[in-house]
Protein backbone atom coordinates (compact mmCIF):
# COMPACT_ATOMS: atom_id res chain seq x y z
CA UNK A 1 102.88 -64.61 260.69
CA UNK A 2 103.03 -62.29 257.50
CA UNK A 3 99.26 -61.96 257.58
CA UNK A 4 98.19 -60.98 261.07
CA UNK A 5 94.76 -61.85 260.85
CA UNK A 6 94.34 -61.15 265.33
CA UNK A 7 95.11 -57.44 264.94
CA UNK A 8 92.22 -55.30 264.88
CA UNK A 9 92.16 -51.31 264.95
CA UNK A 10 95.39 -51.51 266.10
CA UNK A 11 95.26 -54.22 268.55
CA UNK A 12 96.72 -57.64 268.56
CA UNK A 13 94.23 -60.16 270.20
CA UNK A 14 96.06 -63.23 271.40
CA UNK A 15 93.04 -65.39 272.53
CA UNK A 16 92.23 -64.53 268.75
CA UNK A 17 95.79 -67.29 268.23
CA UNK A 18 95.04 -70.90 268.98
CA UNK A 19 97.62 -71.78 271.87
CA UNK A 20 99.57 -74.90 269.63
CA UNK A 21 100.19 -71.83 267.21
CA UNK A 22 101.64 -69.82 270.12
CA UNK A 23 103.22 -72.66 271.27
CA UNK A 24 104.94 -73.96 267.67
CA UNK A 25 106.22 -70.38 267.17
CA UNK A 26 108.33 -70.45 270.29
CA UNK A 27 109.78 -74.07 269.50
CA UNK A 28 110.57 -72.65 266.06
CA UNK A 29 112.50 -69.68 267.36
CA UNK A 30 114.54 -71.43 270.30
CA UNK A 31 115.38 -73.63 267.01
CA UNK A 32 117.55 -70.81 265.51
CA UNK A 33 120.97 -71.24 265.59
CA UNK A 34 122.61 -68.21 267.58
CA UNK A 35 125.02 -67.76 265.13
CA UNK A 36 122.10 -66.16 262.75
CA UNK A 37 120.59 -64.18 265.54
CA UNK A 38 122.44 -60.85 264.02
CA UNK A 39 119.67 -58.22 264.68
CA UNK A 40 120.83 -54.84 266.25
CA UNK A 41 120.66 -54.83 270.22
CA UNK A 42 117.39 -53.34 270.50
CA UNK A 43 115.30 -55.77 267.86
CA UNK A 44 117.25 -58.62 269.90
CA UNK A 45 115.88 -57.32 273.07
CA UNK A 46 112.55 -57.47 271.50
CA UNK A 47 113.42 -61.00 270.22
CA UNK A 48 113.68 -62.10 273.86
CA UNK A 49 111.26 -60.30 275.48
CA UNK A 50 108.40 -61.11 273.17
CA UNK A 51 109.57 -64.64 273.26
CA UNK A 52 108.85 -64.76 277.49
CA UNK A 53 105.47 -62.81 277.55
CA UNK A 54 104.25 -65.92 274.85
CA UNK A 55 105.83 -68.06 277.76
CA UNK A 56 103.90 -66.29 280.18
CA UNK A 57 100.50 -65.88 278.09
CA UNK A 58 100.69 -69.67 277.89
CA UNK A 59 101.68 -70.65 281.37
CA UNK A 60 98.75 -68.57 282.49
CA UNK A 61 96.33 -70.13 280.32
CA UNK A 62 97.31 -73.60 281.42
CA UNK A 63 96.50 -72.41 285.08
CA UNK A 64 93.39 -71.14 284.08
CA UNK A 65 92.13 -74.24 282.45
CA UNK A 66 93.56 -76.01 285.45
CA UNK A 67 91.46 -74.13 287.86
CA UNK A 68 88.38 -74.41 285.28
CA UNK A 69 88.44 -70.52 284.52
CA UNK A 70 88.33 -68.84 281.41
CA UNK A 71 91.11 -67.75 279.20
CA UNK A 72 92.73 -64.41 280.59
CA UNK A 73 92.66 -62.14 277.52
CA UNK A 74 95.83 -60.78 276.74
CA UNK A 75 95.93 -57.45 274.11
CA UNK A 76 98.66 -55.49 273.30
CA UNK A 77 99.08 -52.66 270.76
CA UNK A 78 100.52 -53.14 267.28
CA UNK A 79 104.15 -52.40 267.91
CA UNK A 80 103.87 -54.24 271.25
CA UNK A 81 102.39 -57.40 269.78
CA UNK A 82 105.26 -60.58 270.51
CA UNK A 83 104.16 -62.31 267.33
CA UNK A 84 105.19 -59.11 265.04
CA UNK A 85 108.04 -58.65 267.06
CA UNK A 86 109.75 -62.01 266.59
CA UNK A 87 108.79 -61.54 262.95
CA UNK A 88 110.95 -57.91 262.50
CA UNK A 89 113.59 -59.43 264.08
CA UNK A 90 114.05 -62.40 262.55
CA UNK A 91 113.72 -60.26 259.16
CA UNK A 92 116.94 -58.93 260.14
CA UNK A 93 119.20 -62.20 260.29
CA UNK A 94 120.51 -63.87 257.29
CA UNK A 95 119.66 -66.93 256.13
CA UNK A 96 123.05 -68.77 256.67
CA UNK A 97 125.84 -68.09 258.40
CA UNK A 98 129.16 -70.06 259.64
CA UNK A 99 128.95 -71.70 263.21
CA UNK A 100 131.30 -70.14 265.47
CA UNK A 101 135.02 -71.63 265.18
CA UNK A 102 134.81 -71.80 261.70
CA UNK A 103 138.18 -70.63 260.19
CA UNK A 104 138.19 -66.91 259.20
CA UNK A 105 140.00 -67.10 256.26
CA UNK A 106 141.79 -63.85 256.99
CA UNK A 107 144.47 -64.75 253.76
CA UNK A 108 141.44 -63.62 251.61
CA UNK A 109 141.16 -59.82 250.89
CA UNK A 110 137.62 -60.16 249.16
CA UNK A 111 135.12 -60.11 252.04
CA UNK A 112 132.65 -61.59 249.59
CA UNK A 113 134.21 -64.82 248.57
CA UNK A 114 135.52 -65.13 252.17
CA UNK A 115 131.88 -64.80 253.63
CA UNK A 116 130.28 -67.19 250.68
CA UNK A 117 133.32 -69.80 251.60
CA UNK A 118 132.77 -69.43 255.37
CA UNK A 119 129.40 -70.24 254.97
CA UNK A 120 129.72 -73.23 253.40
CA UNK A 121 132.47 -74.25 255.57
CA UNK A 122 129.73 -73.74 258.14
CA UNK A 123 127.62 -76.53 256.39
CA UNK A 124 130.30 -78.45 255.78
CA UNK A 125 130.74 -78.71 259.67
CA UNK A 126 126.63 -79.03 260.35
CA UNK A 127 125.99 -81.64 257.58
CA UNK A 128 129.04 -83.46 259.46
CA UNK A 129 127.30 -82.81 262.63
CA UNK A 130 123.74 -84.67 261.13
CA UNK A 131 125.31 -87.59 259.59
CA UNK A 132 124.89 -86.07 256.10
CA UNK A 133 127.56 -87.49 254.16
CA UNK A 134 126.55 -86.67 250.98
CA UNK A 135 125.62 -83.17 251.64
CA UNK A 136 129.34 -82.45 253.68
CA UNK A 137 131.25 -84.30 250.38
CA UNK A 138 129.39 -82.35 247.82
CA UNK A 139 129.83 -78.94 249.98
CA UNK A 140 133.69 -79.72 250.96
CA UNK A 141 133.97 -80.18 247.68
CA UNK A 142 132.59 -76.99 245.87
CA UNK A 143 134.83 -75.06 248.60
CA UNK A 144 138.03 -77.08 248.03
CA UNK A 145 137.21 -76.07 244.51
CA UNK A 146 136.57 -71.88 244.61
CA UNK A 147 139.76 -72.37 247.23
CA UNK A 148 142.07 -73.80 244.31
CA UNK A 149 140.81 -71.56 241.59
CA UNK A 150 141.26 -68.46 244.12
CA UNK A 151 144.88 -69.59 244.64
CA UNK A 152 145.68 -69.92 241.03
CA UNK A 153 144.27 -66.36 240.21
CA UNK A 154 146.62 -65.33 242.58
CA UNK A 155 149.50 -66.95 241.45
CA UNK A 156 148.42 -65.73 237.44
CA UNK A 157 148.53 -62.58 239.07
CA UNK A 158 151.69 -62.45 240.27
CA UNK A 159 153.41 -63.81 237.43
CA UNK A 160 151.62 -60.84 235.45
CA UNK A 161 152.86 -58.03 237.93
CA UNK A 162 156.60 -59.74 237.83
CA UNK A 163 156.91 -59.80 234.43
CA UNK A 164 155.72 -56.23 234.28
CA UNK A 165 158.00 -54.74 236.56
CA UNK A 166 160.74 -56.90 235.02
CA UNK A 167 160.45 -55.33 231.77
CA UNK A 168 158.75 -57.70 230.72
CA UNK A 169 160.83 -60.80 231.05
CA UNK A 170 159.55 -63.55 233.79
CA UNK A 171 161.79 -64.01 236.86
CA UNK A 172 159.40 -66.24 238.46
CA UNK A 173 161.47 -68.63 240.59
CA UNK A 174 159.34 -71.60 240.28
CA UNK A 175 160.49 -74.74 238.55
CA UNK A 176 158.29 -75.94 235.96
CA UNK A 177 159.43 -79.44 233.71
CA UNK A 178 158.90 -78.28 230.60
CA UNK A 179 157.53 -80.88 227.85
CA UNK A 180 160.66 -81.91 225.40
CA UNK A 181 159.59 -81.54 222.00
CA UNK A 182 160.73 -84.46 219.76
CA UNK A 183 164.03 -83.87 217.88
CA UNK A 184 163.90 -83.56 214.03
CA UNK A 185 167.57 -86.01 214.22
CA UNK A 186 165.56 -88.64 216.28
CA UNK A 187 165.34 -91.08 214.02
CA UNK A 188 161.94 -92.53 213.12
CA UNK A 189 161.30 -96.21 212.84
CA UNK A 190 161.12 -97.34 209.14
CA UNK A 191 157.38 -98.85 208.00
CA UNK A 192 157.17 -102.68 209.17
CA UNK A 193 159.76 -102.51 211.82
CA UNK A 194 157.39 -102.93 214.48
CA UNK A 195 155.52 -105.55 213.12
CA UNK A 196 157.68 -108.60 214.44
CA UNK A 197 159.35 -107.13 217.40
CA UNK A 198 158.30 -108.66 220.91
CA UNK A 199 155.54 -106.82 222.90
């Protein structure tokens, strides 16, 4: 629909559009999930209405090839046209967007990341949905992942502002193990030892 060849002077033909095309455009846009219908109010009230005069310029044409008549010529001005006006609003949605449900992740201050996370929690949940294993695995995992790496740069930053307001000396409460270094008094086995004791 970029290139509308049916609009002439300023007027948008539709017997100019081969019905299947008519027809294949309103399959495709009952086909969007609601969830990325995000237009304003007024390009989704185009969205709908331009969606049922297509229904009705095709149920028309079917009676008039059912009573052996001609097509009924149907014309509207440019701004009126249905075909441009499923077009502008579509041109407003994004191109993903999580299904509704999907968690919020409200513990995240950067709307960014939480968006980009929710959205692939979203196709985590519709590759699920289609039997696509591989897809959901590879997609749970790359989340799991930005999840972790979030945490941990949250945790390094809290050890950096405790230390700081601690003059800073750590007072972070967690219990790591540290890793013994060996003792210089430990003594070391002498050369050969080894070489007949029981493995």
């Amino acid at each position: 629909m970029s290139k509308v060849v049916y609009e002439h002077d300023g007027i948008a033909k539709m017997n100019a559009v081969d019905a299947a095309v008519l027809s294949g455009v309103l399959v495709l846009a009952d086909q969007v999930p609601d969830e990325l219908l995000t237009m304003d109010n007024g390009a989704y009230a185009s969205f709908i209405t331009a969606k049922e005069q297509i229904k009705h310029i095709l149920t028309t044409w079917t009676s008039n090839r059912n009573a052996g008549h001609g097509l009924q010529g149907f014309q509207f001005a440019a701004h009126l046209n249905p075909l441009a006006q499923i077009r502008d609003a579509l041109a407003q949605c994004p191109d993903e967007s999580p299904a509704p449900g999907t968690s919020e992740l409200s513990f995240i201050p950067d709307t960014d990341l939480r968006t980009n996370l929710r959205n692939d929690i979203g196709a985590v949940n519709r590759a699920l949905s289609n039997g696509e294993w591989k897809a959901a695995t590879v997609l749970a995992g790359s989340a799991i992942e930005a999840l972790l790496l979030w945490s941990l740069r949250q945790r390094q930053q809290e050890d950096i502002t405790t230390r700081t307001s601690n003059g800073g000396t750590c007072t972070n409460t967690r219990k790591w193990q540290p890793i013994s270094e060996p003792s210089s008094r430990t003594p070391r086995p002498k050369p050969g030892s080894l070489e007949n004791s029981a493995i």
